[in-house]
N, C-alpha and C. Protein backbone atom coordinates (compact mmCIF):
# COMPACT_ATOMS: atom_id res chain seq x y z
N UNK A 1 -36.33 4.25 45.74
CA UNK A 1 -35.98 2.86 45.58
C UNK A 1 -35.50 2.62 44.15
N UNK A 2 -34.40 2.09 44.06
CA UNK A 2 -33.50 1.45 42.60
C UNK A 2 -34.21 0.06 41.86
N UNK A 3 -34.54 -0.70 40.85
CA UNK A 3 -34.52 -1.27 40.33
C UNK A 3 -33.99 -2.48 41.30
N UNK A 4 -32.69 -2.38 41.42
CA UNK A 4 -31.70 -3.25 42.23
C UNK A 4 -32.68 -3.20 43.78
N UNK A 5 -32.77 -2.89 44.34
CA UNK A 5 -33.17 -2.83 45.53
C UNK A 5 -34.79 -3.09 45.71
N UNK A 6 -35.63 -3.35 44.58
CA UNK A 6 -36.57 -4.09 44.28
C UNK A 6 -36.46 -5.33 44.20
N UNK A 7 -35.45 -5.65 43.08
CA UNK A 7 -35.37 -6.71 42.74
C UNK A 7 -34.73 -7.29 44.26
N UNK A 8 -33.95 -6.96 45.30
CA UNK A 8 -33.44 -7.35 46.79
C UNK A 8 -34.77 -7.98 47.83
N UNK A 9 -35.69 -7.05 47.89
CA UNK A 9 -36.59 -7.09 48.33
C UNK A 9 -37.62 -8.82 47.90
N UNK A 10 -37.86 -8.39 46.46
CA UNK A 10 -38.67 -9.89 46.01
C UNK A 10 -37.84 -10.66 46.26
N UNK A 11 -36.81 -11.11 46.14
CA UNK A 11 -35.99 -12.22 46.60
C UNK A 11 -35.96 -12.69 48.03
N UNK A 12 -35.99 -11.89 48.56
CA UNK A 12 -36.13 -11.74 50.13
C UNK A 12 -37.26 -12.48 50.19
N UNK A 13 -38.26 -11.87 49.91
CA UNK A 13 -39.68 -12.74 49.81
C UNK A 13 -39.75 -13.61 49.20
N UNK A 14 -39.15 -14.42 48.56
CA UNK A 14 -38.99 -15.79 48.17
C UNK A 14 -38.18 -16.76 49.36
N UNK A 15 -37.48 -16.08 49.31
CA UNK A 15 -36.30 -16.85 50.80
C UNK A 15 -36.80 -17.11 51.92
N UNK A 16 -37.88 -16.19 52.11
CA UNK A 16 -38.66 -15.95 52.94
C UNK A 16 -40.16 -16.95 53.51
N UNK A 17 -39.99 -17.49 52.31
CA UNK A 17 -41.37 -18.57 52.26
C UNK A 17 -42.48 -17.98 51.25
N UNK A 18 -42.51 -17.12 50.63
CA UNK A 18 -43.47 -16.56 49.76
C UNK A 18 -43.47 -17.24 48.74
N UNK A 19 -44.02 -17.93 47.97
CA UNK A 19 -44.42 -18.92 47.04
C UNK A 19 -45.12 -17.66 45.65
N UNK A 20 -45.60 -16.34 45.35
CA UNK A 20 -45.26 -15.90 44.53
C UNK A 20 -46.83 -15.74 44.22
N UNK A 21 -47.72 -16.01 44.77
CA UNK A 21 -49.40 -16.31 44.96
C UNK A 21 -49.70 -14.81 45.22
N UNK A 22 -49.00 -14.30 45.88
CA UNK A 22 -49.49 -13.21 47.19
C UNK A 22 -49.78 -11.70 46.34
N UNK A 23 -51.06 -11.11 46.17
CA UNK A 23 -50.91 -10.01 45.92
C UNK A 23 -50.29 -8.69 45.70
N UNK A 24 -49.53 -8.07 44.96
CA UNK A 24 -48.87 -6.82 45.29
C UNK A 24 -49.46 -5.80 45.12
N UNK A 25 -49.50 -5.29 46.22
CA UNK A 25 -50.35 -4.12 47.05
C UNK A 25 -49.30 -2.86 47.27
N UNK A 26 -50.09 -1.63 46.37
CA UNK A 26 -49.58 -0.33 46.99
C UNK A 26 -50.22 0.41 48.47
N UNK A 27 -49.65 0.63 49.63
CA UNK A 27 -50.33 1.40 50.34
C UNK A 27 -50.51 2.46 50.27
N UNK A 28 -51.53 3.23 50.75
CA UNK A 28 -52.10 3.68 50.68
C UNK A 28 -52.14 5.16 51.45
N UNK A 29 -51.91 6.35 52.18
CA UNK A 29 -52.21 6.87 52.94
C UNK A 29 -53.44 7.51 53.45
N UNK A 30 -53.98 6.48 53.93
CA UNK A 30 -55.87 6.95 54.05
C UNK A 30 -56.01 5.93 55.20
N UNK A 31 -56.88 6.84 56.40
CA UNK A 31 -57.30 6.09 57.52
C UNK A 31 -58.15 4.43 56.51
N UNK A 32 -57.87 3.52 57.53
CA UNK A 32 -58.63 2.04 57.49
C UNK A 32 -58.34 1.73 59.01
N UNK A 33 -59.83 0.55 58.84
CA UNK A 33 -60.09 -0.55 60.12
C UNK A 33 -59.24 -1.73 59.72
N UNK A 34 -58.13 -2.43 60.39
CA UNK A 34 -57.87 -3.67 59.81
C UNK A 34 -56.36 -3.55 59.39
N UNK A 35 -56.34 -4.31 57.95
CA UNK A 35 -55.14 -3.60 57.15
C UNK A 35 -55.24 -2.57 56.55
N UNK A 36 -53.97 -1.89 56.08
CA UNK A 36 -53.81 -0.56 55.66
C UNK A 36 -54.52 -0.60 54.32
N UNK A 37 -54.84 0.79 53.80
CA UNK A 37 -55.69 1.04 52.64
C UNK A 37 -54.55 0.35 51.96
N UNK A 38 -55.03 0.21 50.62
CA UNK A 38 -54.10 -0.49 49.64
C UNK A 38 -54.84 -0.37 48.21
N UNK A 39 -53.89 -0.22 47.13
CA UNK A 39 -54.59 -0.64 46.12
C UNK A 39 -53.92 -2.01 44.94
N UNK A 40 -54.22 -2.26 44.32
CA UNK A 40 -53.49 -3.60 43.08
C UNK A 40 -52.41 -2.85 42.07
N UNK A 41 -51.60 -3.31 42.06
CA UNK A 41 -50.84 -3.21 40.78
C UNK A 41 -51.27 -3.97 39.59
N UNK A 42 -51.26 -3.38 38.20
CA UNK A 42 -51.70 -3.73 37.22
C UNK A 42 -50.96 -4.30 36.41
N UNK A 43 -49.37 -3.21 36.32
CA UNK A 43 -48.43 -4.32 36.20
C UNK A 43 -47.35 -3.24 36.11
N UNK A 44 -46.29 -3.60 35.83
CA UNK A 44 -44.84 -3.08 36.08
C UNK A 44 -43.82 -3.27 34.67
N UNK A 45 -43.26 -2.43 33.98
CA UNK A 45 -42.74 -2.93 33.24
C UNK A 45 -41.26 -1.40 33.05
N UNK A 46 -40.25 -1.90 32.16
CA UNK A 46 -39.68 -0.43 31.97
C UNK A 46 -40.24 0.50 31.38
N UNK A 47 -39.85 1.82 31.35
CA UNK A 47 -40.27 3.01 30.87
C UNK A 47 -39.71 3.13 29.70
N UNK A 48 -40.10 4.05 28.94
CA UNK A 48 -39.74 4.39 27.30
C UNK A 48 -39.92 5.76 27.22
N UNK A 49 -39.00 6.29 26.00
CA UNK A 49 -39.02 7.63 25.65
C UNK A 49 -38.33 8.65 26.77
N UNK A 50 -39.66 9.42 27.28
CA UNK A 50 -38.93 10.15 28.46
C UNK A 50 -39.09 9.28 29.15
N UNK A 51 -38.88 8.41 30.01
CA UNK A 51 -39.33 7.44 31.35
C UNK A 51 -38.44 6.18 30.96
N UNK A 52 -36.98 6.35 29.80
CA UNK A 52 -36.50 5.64 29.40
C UNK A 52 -35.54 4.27 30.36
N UNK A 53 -35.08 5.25 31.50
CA UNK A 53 -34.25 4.66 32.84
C UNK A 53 -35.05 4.37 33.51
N UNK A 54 -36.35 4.23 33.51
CA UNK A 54 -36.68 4.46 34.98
C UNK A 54 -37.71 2.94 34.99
N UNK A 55 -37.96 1.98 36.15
CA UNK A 55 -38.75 1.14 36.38
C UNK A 55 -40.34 1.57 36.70
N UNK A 56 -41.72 1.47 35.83
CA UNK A 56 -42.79 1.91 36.38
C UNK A 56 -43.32 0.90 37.03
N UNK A 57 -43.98 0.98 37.81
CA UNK A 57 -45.37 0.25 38.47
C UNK A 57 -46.68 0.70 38.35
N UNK A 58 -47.89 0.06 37.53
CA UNK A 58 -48.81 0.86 37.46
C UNK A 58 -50.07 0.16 38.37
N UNK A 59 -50.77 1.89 39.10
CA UNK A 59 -51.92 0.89 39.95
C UNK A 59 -52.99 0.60 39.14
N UNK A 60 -53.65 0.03 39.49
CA UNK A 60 -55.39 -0.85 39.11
C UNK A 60 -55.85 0.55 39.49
N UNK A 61 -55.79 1.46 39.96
CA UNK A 61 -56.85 2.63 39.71
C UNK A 61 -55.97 4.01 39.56
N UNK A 62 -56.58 4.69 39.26
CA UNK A 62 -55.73 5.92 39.12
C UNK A 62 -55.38 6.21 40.68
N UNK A 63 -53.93 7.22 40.96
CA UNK A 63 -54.06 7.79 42.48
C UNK A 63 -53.39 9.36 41.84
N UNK A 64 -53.38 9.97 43.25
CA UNK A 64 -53.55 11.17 42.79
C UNK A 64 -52.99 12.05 44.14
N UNK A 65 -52.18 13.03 44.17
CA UNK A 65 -51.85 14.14 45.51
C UNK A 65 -53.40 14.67 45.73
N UNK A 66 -53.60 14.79 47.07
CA UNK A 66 -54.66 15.46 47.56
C UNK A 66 -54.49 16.71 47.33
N UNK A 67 -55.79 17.35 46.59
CA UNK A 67 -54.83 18.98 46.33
C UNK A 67 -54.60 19.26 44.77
N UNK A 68 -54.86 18.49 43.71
CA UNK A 68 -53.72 18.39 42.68
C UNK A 68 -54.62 18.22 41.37
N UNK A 69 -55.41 18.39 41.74
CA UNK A 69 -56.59 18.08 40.52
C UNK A 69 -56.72 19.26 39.91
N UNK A 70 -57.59 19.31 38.52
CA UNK A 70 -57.99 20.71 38.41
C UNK A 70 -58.71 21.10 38.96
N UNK A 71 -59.51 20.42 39.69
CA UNK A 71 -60.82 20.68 40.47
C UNK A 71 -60.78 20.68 41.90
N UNK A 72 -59.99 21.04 42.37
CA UNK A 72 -59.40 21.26 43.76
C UNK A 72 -59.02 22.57 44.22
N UNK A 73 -60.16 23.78 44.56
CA UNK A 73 -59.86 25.18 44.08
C UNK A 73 -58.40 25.25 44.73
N UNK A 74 -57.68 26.46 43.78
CA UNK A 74 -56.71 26.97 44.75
C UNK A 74 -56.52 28.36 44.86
N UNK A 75 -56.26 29.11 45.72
CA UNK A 75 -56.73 30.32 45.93
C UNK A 75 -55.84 31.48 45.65
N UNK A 76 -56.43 32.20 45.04
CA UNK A 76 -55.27 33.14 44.05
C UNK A 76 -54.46 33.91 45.12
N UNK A 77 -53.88 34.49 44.48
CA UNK A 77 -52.77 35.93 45.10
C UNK A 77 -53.12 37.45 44.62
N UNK A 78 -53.24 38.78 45.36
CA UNK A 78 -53.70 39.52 44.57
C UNK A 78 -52.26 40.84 44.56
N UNK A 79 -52.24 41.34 43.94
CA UNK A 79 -51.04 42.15 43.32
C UNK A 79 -52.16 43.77 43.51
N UNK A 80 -51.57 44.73 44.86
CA UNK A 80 -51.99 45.70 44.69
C UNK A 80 -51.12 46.66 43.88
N UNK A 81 -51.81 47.39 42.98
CA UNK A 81 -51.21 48.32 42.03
C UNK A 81 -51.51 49.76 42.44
N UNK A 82 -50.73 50.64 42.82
CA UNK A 82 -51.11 51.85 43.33
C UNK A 82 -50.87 52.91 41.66
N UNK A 83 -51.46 53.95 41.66
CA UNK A 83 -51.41 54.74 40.33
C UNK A 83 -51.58 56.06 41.66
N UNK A 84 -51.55 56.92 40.73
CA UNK A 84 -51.06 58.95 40.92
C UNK A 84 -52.79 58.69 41.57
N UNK A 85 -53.73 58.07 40.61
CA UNK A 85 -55.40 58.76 40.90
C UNK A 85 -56.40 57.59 41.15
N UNK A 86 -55.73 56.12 41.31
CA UNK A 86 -56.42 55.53 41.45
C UNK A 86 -55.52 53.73 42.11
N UNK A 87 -56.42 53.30 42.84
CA UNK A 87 -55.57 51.91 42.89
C UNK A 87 -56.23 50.49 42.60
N UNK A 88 -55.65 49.81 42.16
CA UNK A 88 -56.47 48.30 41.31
C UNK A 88 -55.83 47.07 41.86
N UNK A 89 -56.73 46.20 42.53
CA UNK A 89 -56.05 45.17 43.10
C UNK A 89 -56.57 44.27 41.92
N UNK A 90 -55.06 43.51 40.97
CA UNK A 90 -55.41 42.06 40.37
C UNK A 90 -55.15 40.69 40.99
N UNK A 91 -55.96 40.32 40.55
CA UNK A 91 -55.94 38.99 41.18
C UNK A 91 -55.11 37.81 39.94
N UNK A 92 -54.51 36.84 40.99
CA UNK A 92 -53.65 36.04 39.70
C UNK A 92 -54.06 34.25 40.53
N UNK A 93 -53.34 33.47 39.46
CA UNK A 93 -54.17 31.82 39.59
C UNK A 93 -52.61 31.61 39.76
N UNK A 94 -52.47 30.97 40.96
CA UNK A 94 -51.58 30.36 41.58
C UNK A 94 -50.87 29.38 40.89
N UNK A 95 -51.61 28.32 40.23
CA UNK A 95 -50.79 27.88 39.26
C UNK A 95 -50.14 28.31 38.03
N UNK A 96 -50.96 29.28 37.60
CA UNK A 96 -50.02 29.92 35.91
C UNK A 96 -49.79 31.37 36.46
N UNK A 97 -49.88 32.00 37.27
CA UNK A 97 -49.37 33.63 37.58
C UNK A 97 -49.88 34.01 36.87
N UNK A 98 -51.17 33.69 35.89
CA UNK A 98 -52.29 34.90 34.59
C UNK A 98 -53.35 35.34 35.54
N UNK A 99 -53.06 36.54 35.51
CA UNK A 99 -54.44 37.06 36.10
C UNK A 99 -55.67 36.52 36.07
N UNK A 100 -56.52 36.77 36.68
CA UNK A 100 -58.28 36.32 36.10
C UNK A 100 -59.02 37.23 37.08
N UNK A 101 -60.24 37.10 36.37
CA UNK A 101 -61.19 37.87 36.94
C UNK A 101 -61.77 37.73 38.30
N UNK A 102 -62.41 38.83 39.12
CA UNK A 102 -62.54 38.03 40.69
C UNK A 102 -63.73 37.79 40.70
N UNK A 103 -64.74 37.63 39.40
CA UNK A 103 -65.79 36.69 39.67
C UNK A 103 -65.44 35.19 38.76
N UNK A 104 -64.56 35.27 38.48
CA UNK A 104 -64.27 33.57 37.80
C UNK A 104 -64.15 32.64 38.93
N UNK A 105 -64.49 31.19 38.47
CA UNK A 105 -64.58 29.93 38.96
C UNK A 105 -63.49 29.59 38.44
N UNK A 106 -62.92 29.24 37.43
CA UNK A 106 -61.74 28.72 36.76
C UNK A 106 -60.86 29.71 36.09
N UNK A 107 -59.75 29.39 36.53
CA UNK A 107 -58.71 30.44 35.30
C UNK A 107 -59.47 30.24 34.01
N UNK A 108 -59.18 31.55 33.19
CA UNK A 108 -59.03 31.19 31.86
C UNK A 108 -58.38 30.78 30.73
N UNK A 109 -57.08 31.03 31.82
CA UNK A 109 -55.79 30.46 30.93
C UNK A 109 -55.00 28.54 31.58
N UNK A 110 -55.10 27.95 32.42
CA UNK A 110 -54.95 27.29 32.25
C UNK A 110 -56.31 26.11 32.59
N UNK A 111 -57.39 26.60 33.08
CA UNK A 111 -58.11 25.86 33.51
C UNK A 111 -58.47 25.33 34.72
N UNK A 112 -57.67 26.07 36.03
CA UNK A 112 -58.19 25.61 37.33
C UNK A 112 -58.70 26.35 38.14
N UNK A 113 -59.38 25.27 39.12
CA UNK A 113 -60.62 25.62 39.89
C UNK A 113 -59.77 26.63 40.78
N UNK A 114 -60.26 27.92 40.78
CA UNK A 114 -59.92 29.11 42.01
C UNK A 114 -60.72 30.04 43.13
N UNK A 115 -60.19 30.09 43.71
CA UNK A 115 -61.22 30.61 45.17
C UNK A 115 -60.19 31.92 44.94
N UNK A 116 -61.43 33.36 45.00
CA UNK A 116 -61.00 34.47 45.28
C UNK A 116 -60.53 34.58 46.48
N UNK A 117 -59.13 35.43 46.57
CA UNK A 117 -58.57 35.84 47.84
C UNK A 117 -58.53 37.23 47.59
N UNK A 118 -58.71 37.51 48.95
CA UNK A 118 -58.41 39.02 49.26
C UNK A 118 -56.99 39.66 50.37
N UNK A 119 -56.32 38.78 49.74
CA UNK A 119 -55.06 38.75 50.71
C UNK A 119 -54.11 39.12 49.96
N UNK A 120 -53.85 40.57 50.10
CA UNK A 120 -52.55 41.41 48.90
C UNK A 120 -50.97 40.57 49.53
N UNK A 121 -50.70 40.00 48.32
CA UNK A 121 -49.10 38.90 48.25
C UNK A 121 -48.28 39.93 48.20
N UNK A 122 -48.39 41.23 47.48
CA UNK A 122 -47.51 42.31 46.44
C UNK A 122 -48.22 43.11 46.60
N UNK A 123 -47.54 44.58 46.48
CA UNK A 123 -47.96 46.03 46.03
C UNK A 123 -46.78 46.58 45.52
N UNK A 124 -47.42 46.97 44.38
CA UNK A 124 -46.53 48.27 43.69
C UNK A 124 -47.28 49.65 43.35
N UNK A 125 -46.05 50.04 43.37
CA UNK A 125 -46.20 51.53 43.97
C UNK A 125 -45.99 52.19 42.40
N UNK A 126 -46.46 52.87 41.58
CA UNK A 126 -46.32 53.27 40.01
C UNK A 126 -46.81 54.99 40.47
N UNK A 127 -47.31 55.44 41.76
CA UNK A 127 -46.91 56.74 41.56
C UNK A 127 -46.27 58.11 40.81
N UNK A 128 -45.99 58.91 40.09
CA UNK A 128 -45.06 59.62 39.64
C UNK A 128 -44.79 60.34 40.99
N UNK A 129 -43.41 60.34 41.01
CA UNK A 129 -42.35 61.16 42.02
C UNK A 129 -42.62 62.39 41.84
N UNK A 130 -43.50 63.36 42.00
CA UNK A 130 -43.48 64.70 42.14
C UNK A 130 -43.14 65.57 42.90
N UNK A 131 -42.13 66.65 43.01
CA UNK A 131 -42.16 67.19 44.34
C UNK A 131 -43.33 68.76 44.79
């Protein structure tokens, strides 16, 4: 949605009989009884700096992707490495591709919550070609 096509909309709702009283409500995507979840806008103003073009709206509470937190494990990838005498499966953090250890709770490099997998993404093969 454009600026312009906001501003279409409130007008509409003036034309409309809306007198300007009426709450503005973000919905929500979350089961409810009734009306739809919703939360308040706090307020709306232009953006600055990087966010220089752009119109914000801010809610009355934080919201957030389900999934998206640091604290929302996510479950690594492991990279089998084959050698001449031995083979080493590493494990890596889905968000930064840095390895970590497979008894860690959190990367160590960027900080998120990870669930060990044992599901090889990759193998390489580092063998020497001997005949």
């Amino acid at each position: 949605m454009t600026l312009l096509q906001l501003k279409k909309s409130v007008d509409y709702a003036f034309q409309s009989g809306h007198n300007g009283d009426e709450p503005v409500l973000i919905t929500l995507e979350e089961p409810s009884i009734g009306p739809r979840a919703s939360v308040g806008v706090s307020s709306a103003s232009c953006g600055f700096d990087w966010e220089h073009y752009q119109f914000r709206i801010e809610p009355e509470v934080q919201l957030k992707k389900d999934g998206r937190t640091r604290d929302d494990p996510i479950e690594t990838y492991v990279v089998k490495c084959i050698y001449d005498k031995r083979t080493k499966l590493v494990h890596h953090c889905r968000n930064c591709d840095r390895p970590v250890n497979k008894d860690a709770h959190y990367c160590e490099s960027c900080g998120q919550k990870i669930k060990i997998s044992d599901k090889v993404a990759f193998v390489h093969d580092y063998r020497s070609k001997q005949n």
